[in-house]
C-alpha atoms as a PDB file:
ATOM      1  CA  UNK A   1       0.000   0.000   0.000  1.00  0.00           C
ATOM      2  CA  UNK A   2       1.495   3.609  -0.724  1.00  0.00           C
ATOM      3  CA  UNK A   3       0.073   6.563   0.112  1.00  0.00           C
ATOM      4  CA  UNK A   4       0.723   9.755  -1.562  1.00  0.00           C
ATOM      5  CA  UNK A   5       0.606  13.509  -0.312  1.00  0.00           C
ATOM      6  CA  UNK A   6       1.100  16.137  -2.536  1.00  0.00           C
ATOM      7  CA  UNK A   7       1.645  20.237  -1.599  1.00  0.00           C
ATOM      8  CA  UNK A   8       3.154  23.186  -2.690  1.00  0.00           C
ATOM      9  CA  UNK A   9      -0.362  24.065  -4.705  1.00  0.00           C
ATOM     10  CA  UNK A  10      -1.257  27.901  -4.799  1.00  0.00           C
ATOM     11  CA  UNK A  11      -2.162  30.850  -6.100  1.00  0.00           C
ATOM     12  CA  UNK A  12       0.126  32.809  -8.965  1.00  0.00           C
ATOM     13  CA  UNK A  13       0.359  35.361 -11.783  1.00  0.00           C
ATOM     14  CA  UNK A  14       0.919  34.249 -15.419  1.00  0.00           C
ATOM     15  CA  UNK A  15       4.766  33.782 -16.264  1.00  0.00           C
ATOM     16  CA  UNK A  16       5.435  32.684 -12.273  1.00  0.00           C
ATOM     17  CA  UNK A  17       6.316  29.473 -10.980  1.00  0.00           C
ATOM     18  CA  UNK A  18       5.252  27.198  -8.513  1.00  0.00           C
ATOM     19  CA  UNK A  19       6.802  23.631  -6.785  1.00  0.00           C
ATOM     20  CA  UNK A  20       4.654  20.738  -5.976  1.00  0.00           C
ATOM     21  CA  UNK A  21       5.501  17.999  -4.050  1.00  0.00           C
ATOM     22  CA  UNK A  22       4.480  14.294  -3.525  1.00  0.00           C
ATOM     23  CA  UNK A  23       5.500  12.744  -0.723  1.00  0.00           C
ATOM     24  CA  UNK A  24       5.179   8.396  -0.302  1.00  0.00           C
ATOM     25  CA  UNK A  25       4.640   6.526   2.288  1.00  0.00           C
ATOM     26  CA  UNK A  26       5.914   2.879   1.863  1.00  0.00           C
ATOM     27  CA  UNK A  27       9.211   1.044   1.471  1.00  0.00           C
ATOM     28  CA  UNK A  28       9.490   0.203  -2.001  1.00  0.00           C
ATOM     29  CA  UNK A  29       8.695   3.399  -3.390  1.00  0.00           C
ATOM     30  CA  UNK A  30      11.940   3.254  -5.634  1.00  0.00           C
ATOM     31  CA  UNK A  31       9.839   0.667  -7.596  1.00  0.00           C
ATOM     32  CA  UNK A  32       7.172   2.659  -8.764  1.00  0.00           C
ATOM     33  CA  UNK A  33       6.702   5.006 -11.403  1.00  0.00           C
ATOM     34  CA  UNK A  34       5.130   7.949 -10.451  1.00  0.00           C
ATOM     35  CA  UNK A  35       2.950  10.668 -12.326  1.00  0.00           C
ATOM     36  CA  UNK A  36       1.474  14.344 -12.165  1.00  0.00           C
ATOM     37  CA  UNK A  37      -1.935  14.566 -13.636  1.00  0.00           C
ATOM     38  CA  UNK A  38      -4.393  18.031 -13.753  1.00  0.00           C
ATOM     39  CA  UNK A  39      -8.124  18.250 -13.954  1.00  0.00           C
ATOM     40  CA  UNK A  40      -8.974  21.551 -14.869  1.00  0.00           C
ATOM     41  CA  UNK A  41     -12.781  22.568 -14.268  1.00  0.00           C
ATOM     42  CA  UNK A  42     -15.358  21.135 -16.318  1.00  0.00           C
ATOM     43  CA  UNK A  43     -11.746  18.342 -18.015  1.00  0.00           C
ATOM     44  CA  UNK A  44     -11.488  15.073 -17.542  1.00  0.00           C
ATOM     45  CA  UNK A  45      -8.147  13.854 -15.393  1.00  0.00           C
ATOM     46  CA  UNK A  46      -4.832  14.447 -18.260  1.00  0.00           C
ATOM     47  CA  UNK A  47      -1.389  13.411 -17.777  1.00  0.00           C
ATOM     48  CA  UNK A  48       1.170  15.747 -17.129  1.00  0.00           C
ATOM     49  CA  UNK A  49       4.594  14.390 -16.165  1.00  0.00           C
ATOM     50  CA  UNK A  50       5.746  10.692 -15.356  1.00  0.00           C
ATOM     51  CA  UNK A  51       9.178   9.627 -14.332  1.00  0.00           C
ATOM     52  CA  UNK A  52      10.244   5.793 -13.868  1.00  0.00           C
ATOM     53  CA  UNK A  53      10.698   4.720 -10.806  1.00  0.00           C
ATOM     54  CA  UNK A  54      14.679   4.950 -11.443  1.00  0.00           C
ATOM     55  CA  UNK A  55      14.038   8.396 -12.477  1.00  0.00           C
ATOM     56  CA  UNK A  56      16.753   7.774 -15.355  1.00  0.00           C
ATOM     57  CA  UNK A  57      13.332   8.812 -17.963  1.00  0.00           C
ATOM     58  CA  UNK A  58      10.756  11.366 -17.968  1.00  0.00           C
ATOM     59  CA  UNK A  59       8.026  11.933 -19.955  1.00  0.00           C
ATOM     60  CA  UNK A  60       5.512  15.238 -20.366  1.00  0.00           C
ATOM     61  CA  UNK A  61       2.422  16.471 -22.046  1.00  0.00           C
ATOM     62  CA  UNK A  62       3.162  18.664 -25.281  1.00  0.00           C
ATOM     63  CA  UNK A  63       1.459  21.397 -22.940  1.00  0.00           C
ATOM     64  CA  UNK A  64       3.834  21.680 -20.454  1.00  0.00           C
ATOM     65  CA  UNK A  65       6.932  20.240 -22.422  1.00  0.00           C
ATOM     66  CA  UNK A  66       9.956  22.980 -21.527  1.00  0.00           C
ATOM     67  CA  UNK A  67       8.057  24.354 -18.839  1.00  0.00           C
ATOM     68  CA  UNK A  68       7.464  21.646 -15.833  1.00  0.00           C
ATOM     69  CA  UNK A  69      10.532  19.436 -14.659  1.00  0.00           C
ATOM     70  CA  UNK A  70       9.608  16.316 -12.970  1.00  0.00           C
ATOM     71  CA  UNK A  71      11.998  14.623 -10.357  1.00  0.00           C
ATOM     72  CA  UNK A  72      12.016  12.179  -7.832  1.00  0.00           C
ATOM     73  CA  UNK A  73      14.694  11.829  -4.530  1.00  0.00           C
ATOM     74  CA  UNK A  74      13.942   7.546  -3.687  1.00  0.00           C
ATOM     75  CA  UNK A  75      16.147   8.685  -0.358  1.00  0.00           C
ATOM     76  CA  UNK A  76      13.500  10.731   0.701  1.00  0.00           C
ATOM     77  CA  UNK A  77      10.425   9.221  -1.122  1.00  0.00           C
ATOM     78  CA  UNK A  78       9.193  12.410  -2.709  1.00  0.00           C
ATOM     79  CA  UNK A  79       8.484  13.267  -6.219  1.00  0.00           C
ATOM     80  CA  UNK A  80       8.146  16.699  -7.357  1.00  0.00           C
ATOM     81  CA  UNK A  81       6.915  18.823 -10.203  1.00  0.00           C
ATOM     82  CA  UNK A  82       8.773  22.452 -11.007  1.00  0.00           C
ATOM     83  CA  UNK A  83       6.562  24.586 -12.493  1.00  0.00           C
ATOM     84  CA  UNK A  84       7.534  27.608 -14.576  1.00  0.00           C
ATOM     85  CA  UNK A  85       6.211  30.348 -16.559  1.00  0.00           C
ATOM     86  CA  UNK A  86       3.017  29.455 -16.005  1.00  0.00           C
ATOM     87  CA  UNK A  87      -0.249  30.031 -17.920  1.00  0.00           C
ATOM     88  CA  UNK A  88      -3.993  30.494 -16.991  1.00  0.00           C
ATOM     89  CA  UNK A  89      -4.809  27.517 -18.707  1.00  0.00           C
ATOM     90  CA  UNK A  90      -2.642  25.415 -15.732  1.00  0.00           C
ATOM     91  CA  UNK A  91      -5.147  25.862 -13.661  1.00  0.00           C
ATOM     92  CA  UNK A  92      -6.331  22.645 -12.071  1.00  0.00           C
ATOM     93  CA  UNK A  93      -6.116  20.602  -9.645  1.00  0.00           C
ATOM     94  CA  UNK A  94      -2.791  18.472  -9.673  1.00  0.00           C
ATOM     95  CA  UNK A  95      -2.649  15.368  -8.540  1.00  0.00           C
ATOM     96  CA  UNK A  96       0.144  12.610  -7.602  1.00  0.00           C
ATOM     97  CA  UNK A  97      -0.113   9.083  -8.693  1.00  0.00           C
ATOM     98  CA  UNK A  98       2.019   5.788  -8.416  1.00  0.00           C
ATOM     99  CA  UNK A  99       2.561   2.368 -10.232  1.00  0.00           C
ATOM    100  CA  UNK A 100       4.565  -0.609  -9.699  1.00  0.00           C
ATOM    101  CA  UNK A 101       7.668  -0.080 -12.007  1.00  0.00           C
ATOM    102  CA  UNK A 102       5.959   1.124 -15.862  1.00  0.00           C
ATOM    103  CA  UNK A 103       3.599   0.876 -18.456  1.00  0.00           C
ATOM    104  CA  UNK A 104       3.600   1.747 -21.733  1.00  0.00           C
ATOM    105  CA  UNK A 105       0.861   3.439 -21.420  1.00  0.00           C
ATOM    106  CA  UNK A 106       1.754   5.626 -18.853  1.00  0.00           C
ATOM    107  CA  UNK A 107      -0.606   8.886 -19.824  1.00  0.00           C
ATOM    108  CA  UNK A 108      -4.073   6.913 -19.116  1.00  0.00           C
ATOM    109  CA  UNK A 109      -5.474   7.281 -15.495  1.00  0.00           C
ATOM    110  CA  UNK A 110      -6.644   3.673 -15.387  1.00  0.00           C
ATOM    111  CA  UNK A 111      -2.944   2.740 -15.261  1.00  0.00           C
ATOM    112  CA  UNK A 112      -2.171   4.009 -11.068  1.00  0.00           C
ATOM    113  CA  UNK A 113      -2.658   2.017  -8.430  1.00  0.00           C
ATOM    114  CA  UNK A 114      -2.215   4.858  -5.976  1.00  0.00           C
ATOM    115  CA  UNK A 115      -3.419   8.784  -5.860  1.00  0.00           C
ATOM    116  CA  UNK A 116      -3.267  11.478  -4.080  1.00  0.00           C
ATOM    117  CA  UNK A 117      -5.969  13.766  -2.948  1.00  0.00           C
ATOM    118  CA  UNK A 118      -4.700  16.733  -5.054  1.00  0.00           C
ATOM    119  CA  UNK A 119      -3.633  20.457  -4.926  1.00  0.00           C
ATOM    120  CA  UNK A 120      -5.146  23.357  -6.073  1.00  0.00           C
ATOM    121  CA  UNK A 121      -2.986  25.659  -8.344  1.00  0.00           C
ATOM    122  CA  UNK A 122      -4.520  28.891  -9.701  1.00  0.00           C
ATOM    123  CA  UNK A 123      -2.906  30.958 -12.246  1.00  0.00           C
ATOM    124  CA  UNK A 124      -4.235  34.792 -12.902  1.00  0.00           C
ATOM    125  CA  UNK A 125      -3.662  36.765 -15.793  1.00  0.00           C
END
């Protein structure tokens, strides 16, 4: 069983940045892939970062490609998502999620085993 906390969620102008952070419960956390996904108001759940669970690969959405940096520290079981220049359109709720080592699909929700309640992050123009 993992459990998975994010923070760091908040309230910016356009072009700022913002930090979110997952933190894992658990023991084997260095075996899981883990994700970002947003639901904006009104969306469905969409990916936004993954990194595997030897954080030697990341993968993004063409939305936030160049812009958000996932990372993970397995010493500290945390993964986190560096937000920058952001844009109204980020705003969402962001949520951490986890999975036992990959898939190929690793964009679908159905995918994670494990989520986390979410974070708000609001970007003004």
């Amino acid at each position: 069983q993992v459990q998975l906390v994010e923070s760091g969620g908040g309230s910016v102008q356009a072009g700022g940045s913002l930090r979110l952070s997952c933190a894992a419960s658990g023991r084997t956390f260095s075996e899981y892939s883990m994700a970002w996904f947003r639901r904006a108001p009104g969306n469905e759940r969409e990916f936004v970062a993954v990194i595997t669970w030897s954080g030697s690969m990341t993968y993004y959405a063409d939305s936030v490609k160049g812009r958000y940096t996932i990372s993970r520290d397995n010493a500290k079981n945390t993964v986190s998502l560096q937000m920058n220049s952001l844009k109204p359109e980020d705003t969402a709720v962001y949520y951490c999620a986890a999975r036992k080592y990959w898939s190929g699909t690793y964009y679908s929700v159905g995918v994670y085993d494990y989520w986390g309640q979410g974070t708000q992050v609001t970007v003004s123009s």
